[in-house]
N, C-alpha and C. Protein backbone atom coordinates (compact mmCIF):
# COMPACT_ATOMS: atom_id res chain seq x y z
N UNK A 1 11.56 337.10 -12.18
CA UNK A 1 11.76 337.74 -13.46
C UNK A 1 12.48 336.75 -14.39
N UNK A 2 11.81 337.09 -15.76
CA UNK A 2 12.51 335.75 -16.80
C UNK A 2 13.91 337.02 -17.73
N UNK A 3 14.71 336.33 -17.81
CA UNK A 3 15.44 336.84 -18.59
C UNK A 3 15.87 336.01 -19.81
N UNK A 4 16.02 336.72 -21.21
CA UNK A 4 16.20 335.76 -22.45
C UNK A 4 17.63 336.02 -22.85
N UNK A 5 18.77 335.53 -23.47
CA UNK A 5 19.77 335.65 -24.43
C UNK A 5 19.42 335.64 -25.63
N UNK A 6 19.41 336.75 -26.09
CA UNK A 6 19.34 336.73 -27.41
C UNK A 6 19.62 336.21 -28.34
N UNK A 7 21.08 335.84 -27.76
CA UNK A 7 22.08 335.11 -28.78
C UNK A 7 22.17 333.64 -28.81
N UNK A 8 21.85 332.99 -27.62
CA UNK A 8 21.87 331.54 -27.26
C UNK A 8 20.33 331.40 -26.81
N UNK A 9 19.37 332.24 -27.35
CA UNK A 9 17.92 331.92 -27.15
C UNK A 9 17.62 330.99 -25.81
N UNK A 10 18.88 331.72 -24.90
CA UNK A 10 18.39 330.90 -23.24
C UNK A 10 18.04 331.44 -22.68
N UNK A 11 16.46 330.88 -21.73
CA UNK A 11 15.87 331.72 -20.93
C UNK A 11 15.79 331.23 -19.45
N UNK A 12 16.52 332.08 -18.79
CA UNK A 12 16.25 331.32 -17.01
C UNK A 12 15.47 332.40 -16.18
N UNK A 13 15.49 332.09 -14.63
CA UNK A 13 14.83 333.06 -13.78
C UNK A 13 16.08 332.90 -12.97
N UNK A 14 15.56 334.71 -12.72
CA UNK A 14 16.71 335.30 -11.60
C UNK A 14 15.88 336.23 -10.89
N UNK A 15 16.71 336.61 -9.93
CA UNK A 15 16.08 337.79 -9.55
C UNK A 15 16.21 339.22 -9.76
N UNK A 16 15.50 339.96 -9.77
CA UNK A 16 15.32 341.08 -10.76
C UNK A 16 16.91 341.87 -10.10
N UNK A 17 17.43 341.74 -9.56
CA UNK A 17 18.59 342.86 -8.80
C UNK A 17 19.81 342.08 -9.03
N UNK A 18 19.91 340.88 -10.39
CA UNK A 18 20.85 340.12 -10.56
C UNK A 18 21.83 341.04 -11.64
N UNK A 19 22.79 341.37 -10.82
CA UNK A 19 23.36 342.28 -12.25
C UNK A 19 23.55 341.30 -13.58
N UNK A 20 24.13 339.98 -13.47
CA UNK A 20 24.68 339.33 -14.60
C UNK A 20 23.64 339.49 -15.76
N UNK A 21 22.01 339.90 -15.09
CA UNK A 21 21.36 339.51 -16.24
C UNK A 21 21.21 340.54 -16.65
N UNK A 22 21.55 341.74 -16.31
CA UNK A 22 21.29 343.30 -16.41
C UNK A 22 20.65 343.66 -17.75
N UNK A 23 21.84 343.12 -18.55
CA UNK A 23 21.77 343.60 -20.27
C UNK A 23 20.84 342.76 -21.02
N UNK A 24 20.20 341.40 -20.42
CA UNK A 24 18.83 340.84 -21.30
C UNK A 24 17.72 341.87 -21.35
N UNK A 25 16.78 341.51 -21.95
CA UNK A 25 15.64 341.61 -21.98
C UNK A 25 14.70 340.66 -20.88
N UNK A 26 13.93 341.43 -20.17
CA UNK A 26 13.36 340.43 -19.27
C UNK A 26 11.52 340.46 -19.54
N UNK A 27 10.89 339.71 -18.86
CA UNK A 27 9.74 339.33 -19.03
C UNK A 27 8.78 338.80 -17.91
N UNK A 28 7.96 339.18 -17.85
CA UNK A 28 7.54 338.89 -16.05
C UNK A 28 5.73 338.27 -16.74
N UNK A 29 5.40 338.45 -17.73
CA UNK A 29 4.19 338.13 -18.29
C UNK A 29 4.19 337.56 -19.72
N UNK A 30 2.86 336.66 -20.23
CA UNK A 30 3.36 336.26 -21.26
C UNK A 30 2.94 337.29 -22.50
N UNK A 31 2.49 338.55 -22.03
CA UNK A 31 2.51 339.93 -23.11
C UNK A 31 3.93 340.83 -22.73
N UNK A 32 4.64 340.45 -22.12
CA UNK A 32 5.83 340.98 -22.10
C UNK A 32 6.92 340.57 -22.57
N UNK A 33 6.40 338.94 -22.70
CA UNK A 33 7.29 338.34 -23.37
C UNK A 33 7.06 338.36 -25.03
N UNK A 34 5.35 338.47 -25.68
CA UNK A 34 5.34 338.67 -26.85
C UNK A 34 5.47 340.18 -27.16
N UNK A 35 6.18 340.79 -26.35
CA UNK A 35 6.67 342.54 -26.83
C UNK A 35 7.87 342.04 -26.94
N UNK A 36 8.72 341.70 -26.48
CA UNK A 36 9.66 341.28 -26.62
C UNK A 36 10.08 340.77 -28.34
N UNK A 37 9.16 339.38 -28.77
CA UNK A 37 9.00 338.35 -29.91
C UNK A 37 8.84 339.89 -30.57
N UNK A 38 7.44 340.68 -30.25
CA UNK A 38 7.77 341.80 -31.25
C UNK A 38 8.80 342.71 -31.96
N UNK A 39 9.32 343.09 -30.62
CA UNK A 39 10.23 344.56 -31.15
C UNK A 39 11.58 343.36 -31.78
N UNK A 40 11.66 342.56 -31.50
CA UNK A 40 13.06 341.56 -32.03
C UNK A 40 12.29 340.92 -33.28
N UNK A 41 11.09 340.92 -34.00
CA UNK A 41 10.46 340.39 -34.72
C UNK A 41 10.88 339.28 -35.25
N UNK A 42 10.57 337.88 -33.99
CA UNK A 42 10.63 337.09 -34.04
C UNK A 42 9.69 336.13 -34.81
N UNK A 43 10.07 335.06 -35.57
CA UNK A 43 8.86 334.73 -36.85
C UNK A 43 8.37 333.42 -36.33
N UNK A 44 7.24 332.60 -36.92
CA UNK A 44 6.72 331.61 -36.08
C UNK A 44 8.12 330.52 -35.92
N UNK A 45 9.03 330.02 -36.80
CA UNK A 45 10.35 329.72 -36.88
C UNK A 45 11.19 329.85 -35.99
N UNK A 46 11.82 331.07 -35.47
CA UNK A 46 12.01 331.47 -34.28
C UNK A 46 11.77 331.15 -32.97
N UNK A 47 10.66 331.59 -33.08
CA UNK A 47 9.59 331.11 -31.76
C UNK A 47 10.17 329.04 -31.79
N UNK A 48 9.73 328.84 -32.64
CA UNK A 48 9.92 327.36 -32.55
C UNK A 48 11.26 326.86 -32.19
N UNK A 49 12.36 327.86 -32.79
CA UNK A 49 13.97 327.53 -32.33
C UNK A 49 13.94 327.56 -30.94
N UNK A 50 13.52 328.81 -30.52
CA UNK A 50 13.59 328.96 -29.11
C UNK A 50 13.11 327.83 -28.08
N UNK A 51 11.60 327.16 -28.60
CA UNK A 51 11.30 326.28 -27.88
C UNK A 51 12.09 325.10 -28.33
N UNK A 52 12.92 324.77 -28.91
CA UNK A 52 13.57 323.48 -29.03
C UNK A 52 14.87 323.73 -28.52
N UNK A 53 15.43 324.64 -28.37
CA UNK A 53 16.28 324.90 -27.03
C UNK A 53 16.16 324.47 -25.85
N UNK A 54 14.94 324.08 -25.32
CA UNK A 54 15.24 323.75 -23.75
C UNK A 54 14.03 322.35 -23.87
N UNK A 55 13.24 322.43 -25.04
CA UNK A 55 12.27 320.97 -24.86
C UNK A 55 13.02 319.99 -25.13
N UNK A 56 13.11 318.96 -23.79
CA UNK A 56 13.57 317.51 -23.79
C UNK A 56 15.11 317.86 -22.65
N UNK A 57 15.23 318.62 -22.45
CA UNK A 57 16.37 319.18 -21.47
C UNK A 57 15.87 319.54 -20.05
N UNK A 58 16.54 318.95 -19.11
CA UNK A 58 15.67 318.85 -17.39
C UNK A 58 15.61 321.11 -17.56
N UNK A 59 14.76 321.46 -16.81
CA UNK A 59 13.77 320.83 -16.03
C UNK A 59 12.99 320.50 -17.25
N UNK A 60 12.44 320.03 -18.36
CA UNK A 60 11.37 319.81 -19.43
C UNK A 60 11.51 319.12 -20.25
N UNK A 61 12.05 318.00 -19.34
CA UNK A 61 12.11 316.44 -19.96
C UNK A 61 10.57 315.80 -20.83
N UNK A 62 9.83 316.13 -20.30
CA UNK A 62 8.39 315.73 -20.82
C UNK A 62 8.13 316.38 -22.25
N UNK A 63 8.85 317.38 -22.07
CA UNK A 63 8.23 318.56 -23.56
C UNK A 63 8.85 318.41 -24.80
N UNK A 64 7.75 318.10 -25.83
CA UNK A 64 8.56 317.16 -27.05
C UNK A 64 9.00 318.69 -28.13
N UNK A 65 10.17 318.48 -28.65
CA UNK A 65 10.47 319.45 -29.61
C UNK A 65 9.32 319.35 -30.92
N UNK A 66 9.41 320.88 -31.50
CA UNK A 66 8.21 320.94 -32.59
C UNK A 66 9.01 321.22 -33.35
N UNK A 67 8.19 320.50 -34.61
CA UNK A 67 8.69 320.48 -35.95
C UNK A 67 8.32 322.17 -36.45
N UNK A 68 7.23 322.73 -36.03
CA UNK A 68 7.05 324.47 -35.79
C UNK A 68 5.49 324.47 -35.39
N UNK A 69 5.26 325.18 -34.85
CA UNK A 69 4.51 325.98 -34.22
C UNK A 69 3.41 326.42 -35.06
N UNK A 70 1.90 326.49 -35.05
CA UNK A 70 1.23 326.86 -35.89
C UNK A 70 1.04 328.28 -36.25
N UNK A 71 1.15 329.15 -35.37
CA UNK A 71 1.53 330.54 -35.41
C UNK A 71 2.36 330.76 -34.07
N UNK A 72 2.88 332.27 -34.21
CA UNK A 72 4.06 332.83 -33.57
C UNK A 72 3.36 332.90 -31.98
N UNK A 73 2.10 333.60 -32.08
CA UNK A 73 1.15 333.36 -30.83
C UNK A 73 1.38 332.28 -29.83
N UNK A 74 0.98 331.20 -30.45
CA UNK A 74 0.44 330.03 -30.22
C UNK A 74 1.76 329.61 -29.55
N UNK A 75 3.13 330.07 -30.28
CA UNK A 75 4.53 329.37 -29.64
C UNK A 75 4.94 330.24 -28.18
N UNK A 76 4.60 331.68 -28.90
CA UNK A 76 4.87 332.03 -27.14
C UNK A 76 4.28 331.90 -26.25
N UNK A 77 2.82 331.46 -26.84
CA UNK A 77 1.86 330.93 -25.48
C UNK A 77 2.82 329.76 -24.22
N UNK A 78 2.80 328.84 -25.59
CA UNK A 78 3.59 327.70 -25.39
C UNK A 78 5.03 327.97 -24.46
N UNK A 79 5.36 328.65 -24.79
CA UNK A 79 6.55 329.19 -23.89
C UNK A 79 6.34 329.30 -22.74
N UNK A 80 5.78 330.94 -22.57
CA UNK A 80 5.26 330.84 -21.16
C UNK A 80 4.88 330.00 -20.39
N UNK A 81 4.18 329.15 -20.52
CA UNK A 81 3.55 328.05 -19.59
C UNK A 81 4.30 326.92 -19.51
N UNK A 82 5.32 326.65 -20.79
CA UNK A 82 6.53 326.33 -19.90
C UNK A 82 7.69 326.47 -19.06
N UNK A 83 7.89 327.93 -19.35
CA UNK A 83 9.29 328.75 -18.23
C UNK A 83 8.46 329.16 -17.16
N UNK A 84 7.25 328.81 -16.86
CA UNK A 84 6.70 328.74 -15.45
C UNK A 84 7.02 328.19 -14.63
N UNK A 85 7.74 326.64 -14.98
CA UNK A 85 8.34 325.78 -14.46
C UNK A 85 9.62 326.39 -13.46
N UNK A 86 10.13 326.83 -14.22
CA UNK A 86 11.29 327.68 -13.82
C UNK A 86 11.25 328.50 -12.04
N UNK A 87 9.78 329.23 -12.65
CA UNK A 87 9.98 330.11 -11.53
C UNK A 87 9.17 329.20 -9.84
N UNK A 88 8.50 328.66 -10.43
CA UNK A 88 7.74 327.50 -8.91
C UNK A 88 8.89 326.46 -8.60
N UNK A 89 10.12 325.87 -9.58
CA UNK A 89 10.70 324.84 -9.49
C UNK A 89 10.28 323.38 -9.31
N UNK A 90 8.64 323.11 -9.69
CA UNK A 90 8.19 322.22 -9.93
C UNK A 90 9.39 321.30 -10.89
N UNK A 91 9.11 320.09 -10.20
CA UNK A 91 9.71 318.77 -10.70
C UNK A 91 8.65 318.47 -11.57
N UNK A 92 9.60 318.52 -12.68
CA UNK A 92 9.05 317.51 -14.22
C UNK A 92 9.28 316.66 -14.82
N UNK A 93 10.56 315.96 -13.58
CA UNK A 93 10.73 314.81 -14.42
C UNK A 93 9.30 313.28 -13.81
N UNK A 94 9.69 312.52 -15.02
CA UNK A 94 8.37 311.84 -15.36
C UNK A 94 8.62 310.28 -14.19
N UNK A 95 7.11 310.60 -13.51
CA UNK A 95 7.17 309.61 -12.61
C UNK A 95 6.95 307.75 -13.09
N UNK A 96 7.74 307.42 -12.73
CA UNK A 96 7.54 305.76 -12.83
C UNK A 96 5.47 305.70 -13.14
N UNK A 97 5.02 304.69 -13.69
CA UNK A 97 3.99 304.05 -13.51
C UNK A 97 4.05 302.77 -13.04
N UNK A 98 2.46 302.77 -12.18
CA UNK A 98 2.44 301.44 -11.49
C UNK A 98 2.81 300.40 -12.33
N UNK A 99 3.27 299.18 -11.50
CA UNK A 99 3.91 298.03 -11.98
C UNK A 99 2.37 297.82 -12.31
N UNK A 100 1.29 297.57 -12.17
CA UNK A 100 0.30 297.17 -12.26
C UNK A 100 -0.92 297.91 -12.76
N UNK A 101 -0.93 298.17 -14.36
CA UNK A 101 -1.66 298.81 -15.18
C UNK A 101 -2.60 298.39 -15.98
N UNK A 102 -3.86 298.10 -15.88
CA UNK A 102 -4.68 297.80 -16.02
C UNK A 102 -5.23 298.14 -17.65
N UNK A 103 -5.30 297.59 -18.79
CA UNK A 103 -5.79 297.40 -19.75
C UNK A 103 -7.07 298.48 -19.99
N UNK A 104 -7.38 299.41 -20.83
CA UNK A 104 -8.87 300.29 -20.64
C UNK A 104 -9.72 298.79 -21.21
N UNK A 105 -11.24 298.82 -20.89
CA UNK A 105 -11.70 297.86 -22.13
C UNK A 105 -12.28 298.43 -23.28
N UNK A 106 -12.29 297.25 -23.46
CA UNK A 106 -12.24 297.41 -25.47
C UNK A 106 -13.87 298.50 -25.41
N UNK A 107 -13.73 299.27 -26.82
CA UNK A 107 -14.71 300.23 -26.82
C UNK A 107 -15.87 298.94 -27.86
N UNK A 108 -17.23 299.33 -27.87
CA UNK A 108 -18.18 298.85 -28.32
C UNK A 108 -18.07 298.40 -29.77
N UNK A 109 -17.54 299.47 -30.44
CA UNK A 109 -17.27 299.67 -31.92
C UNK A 109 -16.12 298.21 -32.20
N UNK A 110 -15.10 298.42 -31.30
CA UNK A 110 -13.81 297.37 -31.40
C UNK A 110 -14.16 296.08 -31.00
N UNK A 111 -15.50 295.46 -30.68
CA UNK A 111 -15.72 293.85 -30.84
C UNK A 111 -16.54 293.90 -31.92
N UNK A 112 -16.07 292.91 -32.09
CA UNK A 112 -16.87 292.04 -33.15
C UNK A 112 -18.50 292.01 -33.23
N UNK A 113 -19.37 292.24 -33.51
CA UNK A 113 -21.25 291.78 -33.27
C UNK A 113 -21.13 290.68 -33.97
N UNK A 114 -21.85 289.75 -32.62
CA UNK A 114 -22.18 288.11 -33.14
C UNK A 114 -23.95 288.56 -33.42
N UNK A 115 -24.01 287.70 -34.22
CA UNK A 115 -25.93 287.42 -34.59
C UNK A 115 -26.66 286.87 -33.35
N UNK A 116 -27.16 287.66 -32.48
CA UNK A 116 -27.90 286.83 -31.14
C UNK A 116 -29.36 285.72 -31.55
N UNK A 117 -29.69 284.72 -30.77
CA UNK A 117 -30.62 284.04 -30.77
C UNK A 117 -31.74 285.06 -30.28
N UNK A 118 -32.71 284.65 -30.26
CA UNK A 118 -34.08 284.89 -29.02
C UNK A 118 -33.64 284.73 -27.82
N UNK A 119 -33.10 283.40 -27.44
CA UNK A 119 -32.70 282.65 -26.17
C UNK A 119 -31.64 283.55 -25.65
N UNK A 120 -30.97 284.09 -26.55
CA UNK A 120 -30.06 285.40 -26.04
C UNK A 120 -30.49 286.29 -24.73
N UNK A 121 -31.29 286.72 -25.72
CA UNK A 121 -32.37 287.84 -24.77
C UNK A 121 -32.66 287.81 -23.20
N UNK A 122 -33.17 286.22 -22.98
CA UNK A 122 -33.08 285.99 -21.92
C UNK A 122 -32.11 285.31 -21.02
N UNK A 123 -30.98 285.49 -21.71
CA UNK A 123 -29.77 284.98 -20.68
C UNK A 123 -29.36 285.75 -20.02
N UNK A 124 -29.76 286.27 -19.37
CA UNK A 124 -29.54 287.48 -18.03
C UNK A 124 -27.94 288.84 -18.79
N UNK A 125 -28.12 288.77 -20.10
CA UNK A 125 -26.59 289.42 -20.47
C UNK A 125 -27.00 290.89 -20.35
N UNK A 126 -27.73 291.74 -19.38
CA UNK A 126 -27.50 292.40 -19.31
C UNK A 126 -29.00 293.44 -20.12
N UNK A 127 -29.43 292.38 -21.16
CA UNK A 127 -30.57 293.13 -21.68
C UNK A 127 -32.21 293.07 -21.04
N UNK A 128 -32.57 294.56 -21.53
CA UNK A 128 -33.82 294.55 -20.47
C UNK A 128 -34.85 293.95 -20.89
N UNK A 129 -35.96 293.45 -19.43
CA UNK A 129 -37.20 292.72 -19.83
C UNK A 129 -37.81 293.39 -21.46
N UNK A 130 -37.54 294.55 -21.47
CA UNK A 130 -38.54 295.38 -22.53
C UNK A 130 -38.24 294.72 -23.76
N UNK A 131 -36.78 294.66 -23.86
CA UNK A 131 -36.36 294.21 -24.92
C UNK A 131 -36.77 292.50 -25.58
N UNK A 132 -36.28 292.17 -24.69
CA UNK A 132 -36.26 290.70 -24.43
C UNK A 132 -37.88 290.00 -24.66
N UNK A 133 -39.18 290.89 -24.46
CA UNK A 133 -39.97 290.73 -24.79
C UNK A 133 -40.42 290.84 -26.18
N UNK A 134 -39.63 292.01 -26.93
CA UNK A 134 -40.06 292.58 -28.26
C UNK A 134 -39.02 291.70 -29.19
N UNK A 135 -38.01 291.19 -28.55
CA UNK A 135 -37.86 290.08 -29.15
C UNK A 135 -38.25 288.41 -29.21
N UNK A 136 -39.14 288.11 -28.03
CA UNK A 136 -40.33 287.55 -28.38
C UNK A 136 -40.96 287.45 -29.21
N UNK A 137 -41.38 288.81 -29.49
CA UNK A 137 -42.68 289.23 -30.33
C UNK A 137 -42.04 288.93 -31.72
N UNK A 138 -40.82 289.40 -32.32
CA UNK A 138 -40.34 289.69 -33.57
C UNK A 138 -39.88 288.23 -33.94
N UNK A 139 -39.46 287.27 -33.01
CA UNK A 139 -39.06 286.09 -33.45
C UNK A 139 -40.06 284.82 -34.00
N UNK A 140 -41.46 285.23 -33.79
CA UNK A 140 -42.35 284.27 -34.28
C UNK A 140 -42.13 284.11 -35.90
N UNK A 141 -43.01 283.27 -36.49
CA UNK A 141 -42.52 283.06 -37.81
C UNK A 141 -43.43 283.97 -38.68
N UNK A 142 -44.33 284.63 -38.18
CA UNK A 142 -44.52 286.48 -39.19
C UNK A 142 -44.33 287.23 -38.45
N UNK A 143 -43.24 287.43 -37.82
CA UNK A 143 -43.14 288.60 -36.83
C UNK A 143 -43.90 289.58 -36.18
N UNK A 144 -43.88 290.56 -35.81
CA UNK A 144 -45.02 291.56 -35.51
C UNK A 144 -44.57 293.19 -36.30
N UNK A 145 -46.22 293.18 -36.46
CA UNK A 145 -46.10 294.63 -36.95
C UNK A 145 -46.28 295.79 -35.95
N UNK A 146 -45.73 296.86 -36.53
CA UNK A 146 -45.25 297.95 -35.75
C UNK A 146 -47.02 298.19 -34.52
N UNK A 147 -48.50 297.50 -35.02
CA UNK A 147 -49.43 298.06 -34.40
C UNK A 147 -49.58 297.09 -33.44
N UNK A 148 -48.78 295.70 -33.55
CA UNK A 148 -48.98 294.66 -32.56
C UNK A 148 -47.79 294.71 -31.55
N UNK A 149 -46.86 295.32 -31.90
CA UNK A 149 -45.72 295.45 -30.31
C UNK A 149 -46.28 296.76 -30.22
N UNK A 150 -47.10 298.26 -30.62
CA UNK A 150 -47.35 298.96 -29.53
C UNK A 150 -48.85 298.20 -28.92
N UNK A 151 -49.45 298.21 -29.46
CA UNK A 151 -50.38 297.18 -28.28
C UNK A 151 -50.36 296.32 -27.44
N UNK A 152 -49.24 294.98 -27.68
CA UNK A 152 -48.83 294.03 -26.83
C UNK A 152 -47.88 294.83 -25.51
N UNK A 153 -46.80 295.62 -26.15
CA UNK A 153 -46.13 296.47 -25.17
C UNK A 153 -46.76 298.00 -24.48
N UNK A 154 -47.88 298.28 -25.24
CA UNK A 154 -48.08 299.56 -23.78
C UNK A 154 -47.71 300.55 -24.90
N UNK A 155 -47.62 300.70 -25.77
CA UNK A 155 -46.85 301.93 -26.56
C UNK A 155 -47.91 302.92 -26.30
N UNK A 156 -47.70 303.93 -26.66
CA UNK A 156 -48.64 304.87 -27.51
C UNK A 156 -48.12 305.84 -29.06
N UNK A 157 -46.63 305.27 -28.88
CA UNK A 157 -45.88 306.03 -30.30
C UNK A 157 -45.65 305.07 -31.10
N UNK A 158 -45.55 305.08 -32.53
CA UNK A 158 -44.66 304.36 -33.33
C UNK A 158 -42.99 304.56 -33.17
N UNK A 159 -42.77 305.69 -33.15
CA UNK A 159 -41.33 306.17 -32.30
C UNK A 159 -40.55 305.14 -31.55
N UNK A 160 -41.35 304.96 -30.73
CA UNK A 160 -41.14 303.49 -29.49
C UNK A 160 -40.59 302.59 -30.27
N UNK A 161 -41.36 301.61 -30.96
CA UNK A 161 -41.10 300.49 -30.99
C UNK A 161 -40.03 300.14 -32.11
N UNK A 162 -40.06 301.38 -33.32
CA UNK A 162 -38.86 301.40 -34.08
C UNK A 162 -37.75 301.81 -33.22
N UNK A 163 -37.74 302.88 -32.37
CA UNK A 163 -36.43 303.08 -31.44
C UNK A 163 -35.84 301.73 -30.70
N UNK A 164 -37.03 300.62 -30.08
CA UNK A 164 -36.57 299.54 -29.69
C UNK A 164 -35.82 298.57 -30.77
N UNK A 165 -36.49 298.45 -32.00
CA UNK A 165 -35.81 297.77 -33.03
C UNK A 165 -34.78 298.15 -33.29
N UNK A 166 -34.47 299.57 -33.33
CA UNK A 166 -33.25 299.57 -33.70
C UNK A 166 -31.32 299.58 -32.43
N UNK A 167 -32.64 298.97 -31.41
CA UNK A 167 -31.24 299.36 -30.42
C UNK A 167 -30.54 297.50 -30.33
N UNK A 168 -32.27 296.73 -30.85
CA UNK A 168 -31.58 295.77 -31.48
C UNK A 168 -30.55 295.18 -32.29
N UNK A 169 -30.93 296.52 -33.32
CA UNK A 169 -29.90 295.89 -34.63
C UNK A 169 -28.75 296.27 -33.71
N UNK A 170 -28.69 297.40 -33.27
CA UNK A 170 -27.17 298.08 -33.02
C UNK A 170 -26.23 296.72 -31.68
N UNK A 171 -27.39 295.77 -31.29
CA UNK A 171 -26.53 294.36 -30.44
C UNK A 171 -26.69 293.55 -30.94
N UNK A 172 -26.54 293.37 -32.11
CA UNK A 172 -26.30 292.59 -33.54
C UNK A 172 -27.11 291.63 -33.86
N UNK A 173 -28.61 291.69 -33.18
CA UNK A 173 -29.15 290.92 -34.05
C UNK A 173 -29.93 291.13 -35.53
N UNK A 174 -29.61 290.12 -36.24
CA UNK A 174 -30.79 290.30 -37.81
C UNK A 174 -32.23 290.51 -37.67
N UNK A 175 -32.81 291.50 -38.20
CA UNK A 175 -33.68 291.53 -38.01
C UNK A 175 -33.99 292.33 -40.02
N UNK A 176 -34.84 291.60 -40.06
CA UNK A 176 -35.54 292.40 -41.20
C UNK A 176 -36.97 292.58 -41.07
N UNK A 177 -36.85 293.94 -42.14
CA UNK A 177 -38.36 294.52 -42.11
C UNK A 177 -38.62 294.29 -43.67
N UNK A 178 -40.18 294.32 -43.71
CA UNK A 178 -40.85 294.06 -45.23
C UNK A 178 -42.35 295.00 -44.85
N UNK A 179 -43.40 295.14 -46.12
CA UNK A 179 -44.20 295.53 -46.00
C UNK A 179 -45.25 294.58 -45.76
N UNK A 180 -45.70 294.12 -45.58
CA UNK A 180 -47.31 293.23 -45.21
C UNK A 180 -48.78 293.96 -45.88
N UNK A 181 -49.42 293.82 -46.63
CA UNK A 181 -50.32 294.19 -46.91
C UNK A 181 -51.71 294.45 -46.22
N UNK A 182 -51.94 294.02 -45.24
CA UNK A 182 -52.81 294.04 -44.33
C UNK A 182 -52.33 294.48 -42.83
N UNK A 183 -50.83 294.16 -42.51
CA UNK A 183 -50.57 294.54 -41.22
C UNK A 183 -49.69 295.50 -41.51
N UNK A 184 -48.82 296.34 -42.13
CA UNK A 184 -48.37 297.27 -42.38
C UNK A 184 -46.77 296.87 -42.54
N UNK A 185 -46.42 297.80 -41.82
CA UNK A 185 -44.69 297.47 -41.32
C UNK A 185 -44.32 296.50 -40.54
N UNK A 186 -43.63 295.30 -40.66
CA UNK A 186 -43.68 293.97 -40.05
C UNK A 186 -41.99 294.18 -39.72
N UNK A 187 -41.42 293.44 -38.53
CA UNK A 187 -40.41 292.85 -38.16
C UNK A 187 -40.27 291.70 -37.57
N UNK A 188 -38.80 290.60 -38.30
CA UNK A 188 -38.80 289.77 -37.95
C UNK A 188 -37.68 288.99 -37.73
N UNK A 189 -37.40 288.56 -36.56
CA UNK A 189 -36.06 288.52 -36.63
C UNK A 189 -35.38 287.50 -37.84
N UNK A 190 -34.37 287.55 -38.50
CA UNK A 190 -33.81 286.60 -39.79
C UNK A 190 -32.97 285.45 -39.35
């Protein structure tokens, strides 16, 4: 059973046959505890005093004080699931990390795109034959149009071979497109 002070907004666990706590208000759920916030019509403010009473104080060293609470709800949620602590006696204070912490790597967006060669393609970095071929095709000096890489490659969509172009651009190579009058939509690498 949780019992609150009204007056010093302190809440511990006892057991229910503890006389000292006789005269609180107690709370065994977290709708017993917002009957409580009710009938004392406690405001989202409140709620937030209360939780900065015991956040950053053992056992809830981890739990950062709020500047307030977005609603009154939301804080006694917040409550509850921290004076849970209380009643399991889970340890919260914060464990050391390994001496030996490993860097995440860098996300895709956070390097730089260099302009790749042709010769790129085939330096084993990881890109596929498919590709590596259609950049073949695009690096000659009139590139190919959209009806000569689905024929050379097996297509049967236009879909295809613009989806391949563009997974190009997105590993940074230049590539421009123009119209061609006789061959249509042309790409080539720049």
């Amino acid at each position: 059973m949780f019992y609150i002070d009204l007056e010093s907004k302190n809440i511990v666990y006892a057991d229910a046959s503890d006389p000292e706590r006789s005269g609180y208000p107690h709370f065994a759920s977290e709708k017993a505890l917002l009957a409580i916030a009710d009938t004392e019509g406690w405001s989202k403010e409140q709620v937030t005093a209360i939780w900065n009473t015991f956040a950053g104080v053992p056992p809830f060293q981890q739990l950062k004080r709020q500047m307030m609470f977005k609603n009154r709800p939301y804080g006694i949620s917040a409550i509850w699931k921290a004076v849970q602590r209380l009643k399991t006696g889970e340890d919260t204070t914060p464990q050391p990390k390994p001496a030996s912490v490993s860097k995440p790597p860098k996300r895709a967006k956070d390097v730089a795109k260099k302009p790749r060669t042709p010769e790129a393609a085939t330096a084993g970095n990881g890109t596929s034959d498919t590709l590596a071929k259609v950049v073949t095709l695009i690096s000659r000096p009139n590139g190919a149009s959209i009806d000569e890489l689905m024929t050379k490659m097996e297509w049967t969509a236009t879909h295809t071979a613009r989806g391949r172009i563009s997974i190009l651009k997105s590993k940074g190579y230049a590539i421009e497109s123009f119209r061609h009058e006789t061959r249509g939509r042309v790409y080539r690498i720049a």
